[in-house]
Protein backbone atom coordinates (compact mmCIF):
# COMPACT_ATOMS: atom_id res chain seq x y z
CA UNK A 1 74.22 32.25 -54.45
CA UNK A 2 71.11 34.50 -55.05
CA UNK A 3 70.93 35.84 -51.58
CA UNK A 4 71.71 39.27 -52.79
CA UNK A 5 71.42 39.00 -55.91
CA UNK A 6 70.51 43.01 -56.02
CA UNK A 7 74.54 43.51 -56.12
CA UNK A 8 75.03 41.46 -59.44
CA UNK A 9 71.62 43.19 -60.80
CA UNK A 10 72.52 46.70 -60.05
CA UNK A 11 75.89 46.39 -61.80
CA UNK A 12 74.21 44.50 -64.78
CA UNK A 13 71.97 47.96 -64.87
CA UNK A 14 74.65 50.47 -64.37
CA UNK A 15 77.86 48.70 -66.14
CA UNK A 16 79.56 50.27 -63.66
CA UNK A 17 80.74 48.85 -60.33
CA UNK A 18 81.00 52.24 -58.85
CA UNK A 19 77.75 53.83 -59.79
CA UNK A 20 76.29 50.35 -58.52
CA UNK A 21 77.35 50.67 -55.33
CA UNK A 22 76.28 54.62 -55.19
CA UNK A 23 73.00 53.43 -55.85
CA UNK A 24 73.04 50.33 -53.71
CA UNK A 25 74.36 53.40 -50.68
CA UNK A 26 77.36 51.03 -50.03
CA UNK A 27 81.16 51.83 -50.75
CA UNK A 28 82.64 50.28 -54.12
CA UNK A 29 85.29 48.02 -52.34
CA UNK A 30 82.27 46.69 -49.83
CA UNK A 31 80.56 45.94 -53.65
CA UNK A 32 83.20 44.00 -55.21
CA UNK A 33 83.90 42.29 -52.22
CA UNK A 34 80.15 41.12 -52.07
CA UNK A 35 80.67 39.74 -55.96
CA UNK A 36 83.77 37.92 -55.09
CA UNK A 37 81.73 35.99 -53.21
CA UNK A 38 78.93 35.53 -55.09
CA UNK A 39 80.94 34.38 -58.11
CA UNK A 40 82.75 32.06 -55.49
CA UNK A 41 79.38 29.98 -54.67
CA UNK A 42 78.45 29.79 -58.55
CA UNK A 43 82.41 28.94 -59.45
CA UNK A 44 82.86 31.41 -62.57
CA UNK A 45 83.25 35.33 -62.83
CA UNK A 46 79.91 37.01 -63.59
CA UNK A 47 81.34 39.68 -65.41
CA UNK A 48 84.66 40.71 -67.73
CA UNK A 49 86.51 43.95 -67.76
CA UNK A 50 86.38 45.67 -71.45
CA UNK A 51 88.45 48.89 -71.79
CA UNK A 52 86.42 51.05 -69.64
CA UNK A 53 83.16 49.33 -69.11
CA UNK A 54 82.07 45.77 -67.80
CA UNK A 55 80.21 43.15 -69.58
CA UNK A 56 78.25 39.98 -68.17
CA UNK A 57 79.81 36.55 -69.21
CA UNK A 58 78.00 33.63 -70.32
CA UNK A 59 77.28 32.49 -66.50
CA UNK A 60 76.33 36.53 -65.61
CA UNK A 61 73.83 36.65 -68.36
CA UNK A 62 72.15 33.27 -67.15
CA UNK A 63 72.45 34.48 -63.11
CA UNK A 64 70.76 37.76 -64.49
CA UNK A 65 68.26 35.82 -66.39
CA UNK A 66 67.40 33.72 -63.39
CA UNK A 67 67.25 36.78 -61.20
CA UNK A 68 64.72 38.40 -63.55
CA UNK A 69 62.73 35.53 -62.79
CA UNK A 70 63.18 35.69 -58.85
CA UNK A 71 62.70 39.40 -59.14
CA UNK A 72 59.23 38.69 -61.56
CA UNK A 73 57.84 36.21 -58.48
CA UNK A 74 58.78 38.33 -56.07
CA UNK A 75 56.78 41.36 -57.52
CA UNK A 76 53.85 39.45 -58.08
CA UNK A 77 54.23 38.06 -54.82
CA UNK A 78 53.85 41.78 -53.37
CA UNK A 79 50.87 42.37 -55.24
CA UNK A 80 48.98 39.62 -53.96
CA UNK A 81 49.96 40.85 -50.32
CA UNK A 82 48.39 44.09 -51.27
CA UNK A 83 45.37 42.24 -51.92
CA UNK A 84 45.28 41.01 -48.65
CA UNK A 85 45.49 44.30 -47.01
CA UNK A 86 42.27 45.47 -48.91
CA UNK A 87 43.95 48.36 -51.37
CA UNK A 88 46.07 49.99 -47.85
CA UNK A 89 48.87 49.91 -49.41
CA UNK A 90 50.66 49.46 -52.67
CA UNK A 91 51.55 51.19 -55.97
CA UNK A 92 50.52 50.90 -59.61
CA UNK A 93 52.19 52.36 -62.80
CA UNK A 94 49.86 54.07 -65.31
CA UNK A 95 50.69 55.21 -68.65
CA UNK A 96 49.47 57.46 -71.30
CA UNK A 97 50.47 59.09 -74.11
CA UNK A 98 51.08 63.23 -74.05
CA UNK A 99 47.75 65.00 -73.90
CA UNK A 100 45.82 61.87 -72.47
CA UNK A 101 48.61 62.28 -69.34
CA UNK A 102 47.93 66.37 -69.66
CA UNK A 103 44.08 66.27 -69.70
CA UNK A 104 42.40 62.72 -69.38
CA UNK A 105 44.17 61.00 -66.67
CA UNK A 106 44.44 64.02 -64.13
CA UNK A 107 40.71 63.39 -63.73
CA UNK A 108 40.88 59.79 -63.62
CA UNK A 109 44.36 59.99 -60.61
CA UNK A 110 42.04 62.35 -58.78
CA UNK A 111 39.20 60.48 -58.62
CA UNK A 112 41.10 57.24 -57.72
CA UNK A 113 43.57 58.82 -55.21
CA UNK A 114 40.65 60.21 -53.23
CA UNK A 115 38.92 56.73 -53.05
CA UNK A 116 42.22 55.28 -52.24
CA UNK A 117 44.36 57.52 -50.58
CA UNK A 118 47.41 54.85 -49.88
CA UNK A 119 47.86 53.98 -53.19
CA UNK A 120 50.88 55.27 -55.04
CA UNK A 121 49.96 56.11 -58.73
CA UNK A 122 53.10 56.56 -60.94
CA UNK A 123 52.57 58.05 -64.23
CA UNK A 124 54.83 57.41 -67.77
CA UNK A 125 53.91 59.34 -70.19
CA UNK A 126 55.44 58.22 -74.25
CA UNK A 127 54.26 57.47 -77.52
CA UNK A 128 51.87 54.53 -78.52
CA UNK A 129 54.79 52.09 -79.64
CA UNK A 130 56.93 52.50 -76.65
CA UNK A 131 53.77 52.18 -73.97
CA UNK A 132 52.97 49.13 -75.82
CA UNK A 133 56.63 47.77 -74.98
CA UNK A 134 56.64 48.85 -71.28
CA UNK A 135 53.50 47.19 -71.19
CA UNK A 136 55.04 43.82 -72.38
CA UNK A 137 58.24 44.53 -70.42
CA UNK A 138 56.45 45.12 -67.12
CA UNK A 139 58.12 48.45 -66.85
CA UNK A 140 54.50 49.37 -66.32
CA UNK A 141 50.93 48.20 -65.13
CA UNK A 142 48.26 49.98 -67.51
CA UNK A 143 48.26 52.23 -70.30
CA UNK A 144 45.35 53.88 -72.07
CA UNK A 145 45.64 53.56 -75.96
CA UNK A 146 44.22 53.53 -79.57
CA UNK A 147 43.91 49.93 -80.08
CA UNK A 148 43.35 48.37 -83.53
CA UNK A 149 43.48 44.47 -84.25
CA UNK A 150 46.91 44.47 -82.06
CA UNK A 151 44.72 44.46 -78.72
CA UNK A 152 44.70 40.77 -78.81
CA UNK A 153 47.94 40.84 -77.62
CA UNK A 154 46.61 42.54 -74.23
CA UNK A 155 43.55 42.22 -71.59
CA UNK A 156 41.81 45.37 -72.98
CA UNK A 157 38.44 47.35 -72.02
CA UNK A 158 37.13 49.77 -74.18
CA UNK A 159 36.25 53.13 -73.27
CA UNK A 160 35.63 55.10 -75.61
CA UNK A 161 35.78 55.93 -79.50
CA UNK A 162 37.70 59.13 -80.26
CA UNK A 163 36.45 61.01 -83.72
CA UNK A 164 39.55 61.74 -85.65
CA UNK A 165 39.10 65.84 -86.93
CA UNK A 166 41.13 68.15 -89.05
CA UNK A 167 42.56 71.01 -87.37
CA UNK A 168 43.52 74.31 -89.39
CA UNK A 169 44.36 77.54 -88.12
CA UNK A 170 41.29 80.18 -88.72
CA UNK A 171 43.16 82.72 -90.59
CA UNK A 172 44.06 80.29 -93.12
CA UNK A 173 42.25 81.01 -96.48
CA UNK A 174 41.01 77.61 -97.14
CA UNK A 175 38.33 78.31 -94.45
CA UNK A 176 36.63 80.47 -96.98
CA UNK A 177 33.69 78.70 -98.40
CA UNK A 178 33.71 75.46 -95.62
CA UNK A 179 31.70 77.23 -93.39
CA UNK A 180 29.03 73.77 -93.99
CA UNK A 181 31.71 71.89 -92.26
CA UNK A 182 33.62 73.67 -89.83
CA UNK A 183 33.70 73.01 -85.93
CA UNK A 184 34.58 75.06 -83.53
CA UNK A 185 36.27 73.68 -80.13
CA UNK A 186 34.42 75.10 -77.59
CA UNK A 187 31.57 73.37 -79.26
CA UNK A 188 32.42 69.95 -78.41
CA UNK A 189 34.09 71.18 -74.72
CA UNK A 190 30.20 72.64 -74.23
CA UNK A 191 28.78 69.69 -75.79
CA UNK A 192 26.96 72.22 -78.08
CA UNK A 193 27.35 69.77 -81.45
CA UNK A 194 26.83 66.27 -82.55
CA UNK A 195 29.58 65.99 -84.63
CA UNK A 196 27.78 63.09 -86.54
CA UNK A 197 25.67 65.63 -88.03
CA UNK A 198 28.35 67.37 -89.21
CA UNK A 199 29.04 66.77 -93.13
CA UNK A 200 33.09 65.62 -93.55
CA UNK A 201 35.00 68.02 -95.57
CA UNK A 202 37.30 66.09 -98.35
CA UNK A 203 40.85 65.91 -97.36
CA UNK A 204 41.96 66.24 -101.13
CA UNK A 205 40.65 69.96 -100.70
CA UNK A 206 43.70 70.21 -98.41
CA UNK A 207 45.90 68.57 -100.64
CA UNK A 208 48.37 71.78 -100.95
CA UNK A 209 48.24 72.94 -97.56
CA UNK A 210 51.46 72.56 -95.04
CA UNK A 211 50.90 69.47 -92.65
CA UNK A 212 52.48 68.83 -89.02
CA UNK A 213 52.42 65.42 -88.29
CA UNK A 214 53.11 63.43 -85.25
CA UNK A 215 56.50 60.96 -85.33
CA UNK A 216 56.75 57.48 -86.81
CA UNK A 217 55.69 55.84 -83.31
CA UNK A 218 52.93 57.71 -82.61
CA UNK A 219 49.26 56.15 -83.46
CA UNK A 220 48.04 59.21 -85.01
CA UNK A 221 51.16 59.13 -87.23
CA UNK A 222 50.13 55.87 -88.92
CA UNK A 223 46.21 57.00 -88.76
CA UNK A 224 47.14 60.02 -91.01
CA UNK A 225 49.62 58.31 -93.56
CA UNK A 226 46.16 56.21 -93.92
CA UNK A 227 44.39 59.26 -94.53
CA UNK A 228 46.21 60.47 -96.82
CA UNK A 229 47.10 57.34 -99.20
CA UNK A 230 42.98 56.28 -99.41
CA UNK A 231 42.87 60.09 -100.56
CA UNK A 232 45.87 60.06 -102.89
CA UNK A 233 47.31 62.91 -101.25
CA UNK A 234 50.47 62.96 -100.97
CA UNK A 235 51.22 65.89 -97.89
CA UNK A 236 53.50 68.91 -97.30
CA UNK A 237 55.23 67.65 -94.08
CA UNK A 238 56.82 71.19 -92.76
CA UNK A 239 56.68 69.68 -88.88
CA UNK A 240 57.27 66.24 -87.47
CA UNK A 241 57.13 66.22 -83.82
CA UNK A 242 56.59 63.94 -80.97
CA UNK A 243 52.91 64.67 -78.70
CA UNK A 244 49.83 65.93 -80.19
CA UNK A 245 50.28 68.57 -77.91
CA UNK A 246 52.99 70.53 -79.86
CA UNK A 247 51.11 69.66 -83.00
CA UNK A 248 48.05 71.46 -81.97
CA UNK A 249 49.90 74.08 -80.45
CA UNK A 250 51.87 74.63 -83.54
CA UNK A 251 48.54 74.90 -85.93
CA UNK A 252 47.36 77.21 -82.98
CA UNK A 253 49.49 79.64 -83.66
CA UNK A 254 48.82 79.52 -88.06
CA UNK A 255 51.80 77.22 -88.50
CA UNK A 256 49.71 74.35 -90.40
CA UNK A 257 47.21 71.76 -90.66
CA UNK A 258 47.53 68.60 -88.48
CA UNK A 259 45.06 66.00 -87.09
CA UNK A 260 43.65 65.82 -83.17
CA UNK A 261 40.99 64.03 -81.79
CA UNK A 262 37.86 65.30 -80.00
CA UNK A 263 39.03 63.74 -76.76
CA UNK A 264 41.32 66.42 -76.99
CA UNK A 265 38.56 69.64 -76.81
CA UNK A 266 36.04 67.56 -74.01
CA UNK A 267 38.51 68.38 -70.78
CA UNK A 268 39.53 72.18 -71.29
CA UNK A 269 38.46 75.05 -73.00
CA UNK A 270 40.98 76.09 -75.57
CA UNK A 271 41.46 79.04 -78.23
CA UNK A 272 39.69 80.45 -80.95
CA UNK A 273 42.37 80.23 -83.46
CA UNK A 274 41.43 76.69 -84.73
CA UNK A 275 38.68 75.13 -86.91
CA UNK A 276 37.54 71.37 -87.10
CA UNK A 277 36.19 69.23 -89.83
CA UNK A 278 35.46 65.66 -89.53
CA UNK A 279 37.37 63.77 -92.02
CA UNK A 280 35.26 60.79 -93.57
CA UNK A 281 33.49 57.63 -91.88
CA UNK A 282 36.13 55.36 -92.88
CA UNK A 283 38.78 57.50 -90.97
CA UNK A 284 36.88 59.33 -88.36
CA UNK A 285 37.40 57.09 -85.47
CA UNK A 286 39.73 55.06 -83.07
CA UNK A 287 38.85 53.11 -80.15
CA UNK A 288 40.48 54.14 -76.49
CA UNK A 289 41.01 51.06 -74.45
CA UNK A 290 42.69 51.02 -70.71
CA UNK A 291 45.17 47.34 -71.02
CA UNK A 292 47.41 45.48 -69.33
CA UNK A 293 50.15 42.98 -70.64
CA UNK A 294 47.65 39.49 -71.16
CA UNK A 295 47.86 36.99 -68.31
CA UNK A 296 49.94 39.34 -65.89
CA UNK A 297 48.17 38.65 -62.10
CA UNK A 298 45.73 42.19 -62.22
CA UNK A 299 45.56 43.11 -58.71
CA UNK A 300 42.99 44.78 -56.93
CA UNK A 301 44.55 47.90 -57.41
CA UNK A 302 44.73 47.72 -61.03
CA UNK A 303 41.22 46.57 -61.12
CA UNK A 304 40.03 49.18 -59.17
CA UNK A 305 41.98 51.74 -61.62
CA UNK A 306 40.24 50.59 -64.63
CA UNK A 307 37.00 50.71 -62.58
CA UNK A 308 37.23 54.41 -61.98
CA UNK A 309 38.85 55.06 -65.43
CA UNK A 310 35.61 53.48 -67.14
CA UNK A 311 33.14 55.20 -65.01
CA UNK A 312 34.76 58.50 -66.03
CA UNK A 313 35.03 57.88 -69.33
């Protein structure tokens, strides 16, 4: 009753018996004949007709949650083959939020993809909370993060600690008079400045300034609401957006203030429009770990991954 159980699982996915069977490259009637039969063997319909859509019954919801399972072993199954064949084949999924995916893992792909040439690297890029959940889901392999205490729930390895700076546009007139504490990107791309010898500049100083924040979601989002309330500042939110990316580039161009990471100025040179300040020991830095979902089979392939990752790193 499970020997093709794709047909049942595809229409589960697509709630549609048509698109199903587009995807599946087989005609629709050829489909529903295959689920007539299926639902023969187990003795009850899988699924009931609502208005213009299709829902599972009680049966389809345990034959999908059984075929989860078979799909699961199977999968696993595969990587352990491409043990076998000594990293000659296979695929792994990698993800990584916005400007780690733009300027971090590039380097880290490259690197890997030359050693192993066979191996298919697919890349999901989204924020913190939903790589944590594809993670747990299986919808990928690895991610690279900002882990707090929540890293128990995964096999992590650190690899670095990202400093957490201040990032204001150099026209704006608070500049005048911080010149103690201001860093200037290419500094830390040239590797020009310790930045722990740079004095932190008090965030209530920036107490009336406009602020563009990253998303609820985001770990940066949740690292600057802490900023903020051990300050008592409450902010001027003019932006909320979704990668760091836009918030820098937005602050580029004398928009506002927002917060980045160093990480972010050590793989390209950017523009001189911006000035850094370190923002206090107790919020300067987060930890980047490279995890996987705890007690998922890590193949040779994903070991190898977090190899390279940590020797570039």
């Amino acid at each position: 009753m499970f020997s093709k159980y794709e047909y049942v699982y595809q229409v589960y996915k697509e709630h549609n018996f048509t698109k199903a069977a587009e995807k599946l490259f087989i005609s629709q009637p050829s489909l529903s004949a295959a689920i007539k039969k299926i639902e023969e063997k187990v003795g009850a319909e899988l699924f009931e007709r609502r208005g213009k859509g299709i829902e599972l019954t009680e049966v389809g919801k345990e034959y999908i949650a059984t075929t989860e399972q078979i799909i699961k072993a199977e999968n696993e199954f595969k990587n352990k083959l491409n043990d076998i064949y000594n990293l000659e084949s296979g695929q792994i999924t990698v993800g990584g939020s916005n400007y780690l995916s733009s300027y971090v893992l590039p380097k880290i792909i490259t690197r890997f993809t030359s050693l192993h040439p066979n191996i298919v690297v697919n890349l999901v890029e989204a924020n913190s909370t939903n790589l944590r959940d594809m993670v747990k889901n299986e919808q990928v392999d690895i991610i690279i993060d900002s882990f707090d205490e929540a890293i128990d729930e995964y096999q992590g390895y650190s690899l670095a600690t990202e400093r957490i700076l201040l990032c204001v546009p150099v026209d704006n007139k608070i500049n005048e008079g911080l010149k103690e504490f201001q860093i200037y990107p290419d500094s830390i791309y040239n590797k020009s400045v310790d930045l722990d010898t740079v004095a932190s500049v008090p965030i209530e100083l920036f107490k009336n300034e406009k602020f563009i924040l990253l998303k609820k979601g985001n770990d940066m989002h949740y690292r600057a609401m802490d900023i903020f309330n051990k300050s008592n500042v409450e902010p001027k939110i003019i932006f909320s957006v979704d990668q760091l990316n836009i918030s820098y580039a937005l602050s580029n161009s004398g928009m506002g203030v927002c917060f980045v990471t160093d990480t972010y100025f050590k793989y390209g040179n950017f523009s001189k429009n911006v000035l850094l300040y370190n923002v206090g020991e107790q919020h300067s830095g987060r930890t980047l770990y490279i995890a996987h979902k705890r007690n998922k089979y890590c193949t040779r392939a994903m070991a190898e991954f977090i190899r390279v990752t940590k020797e570039i790193m």
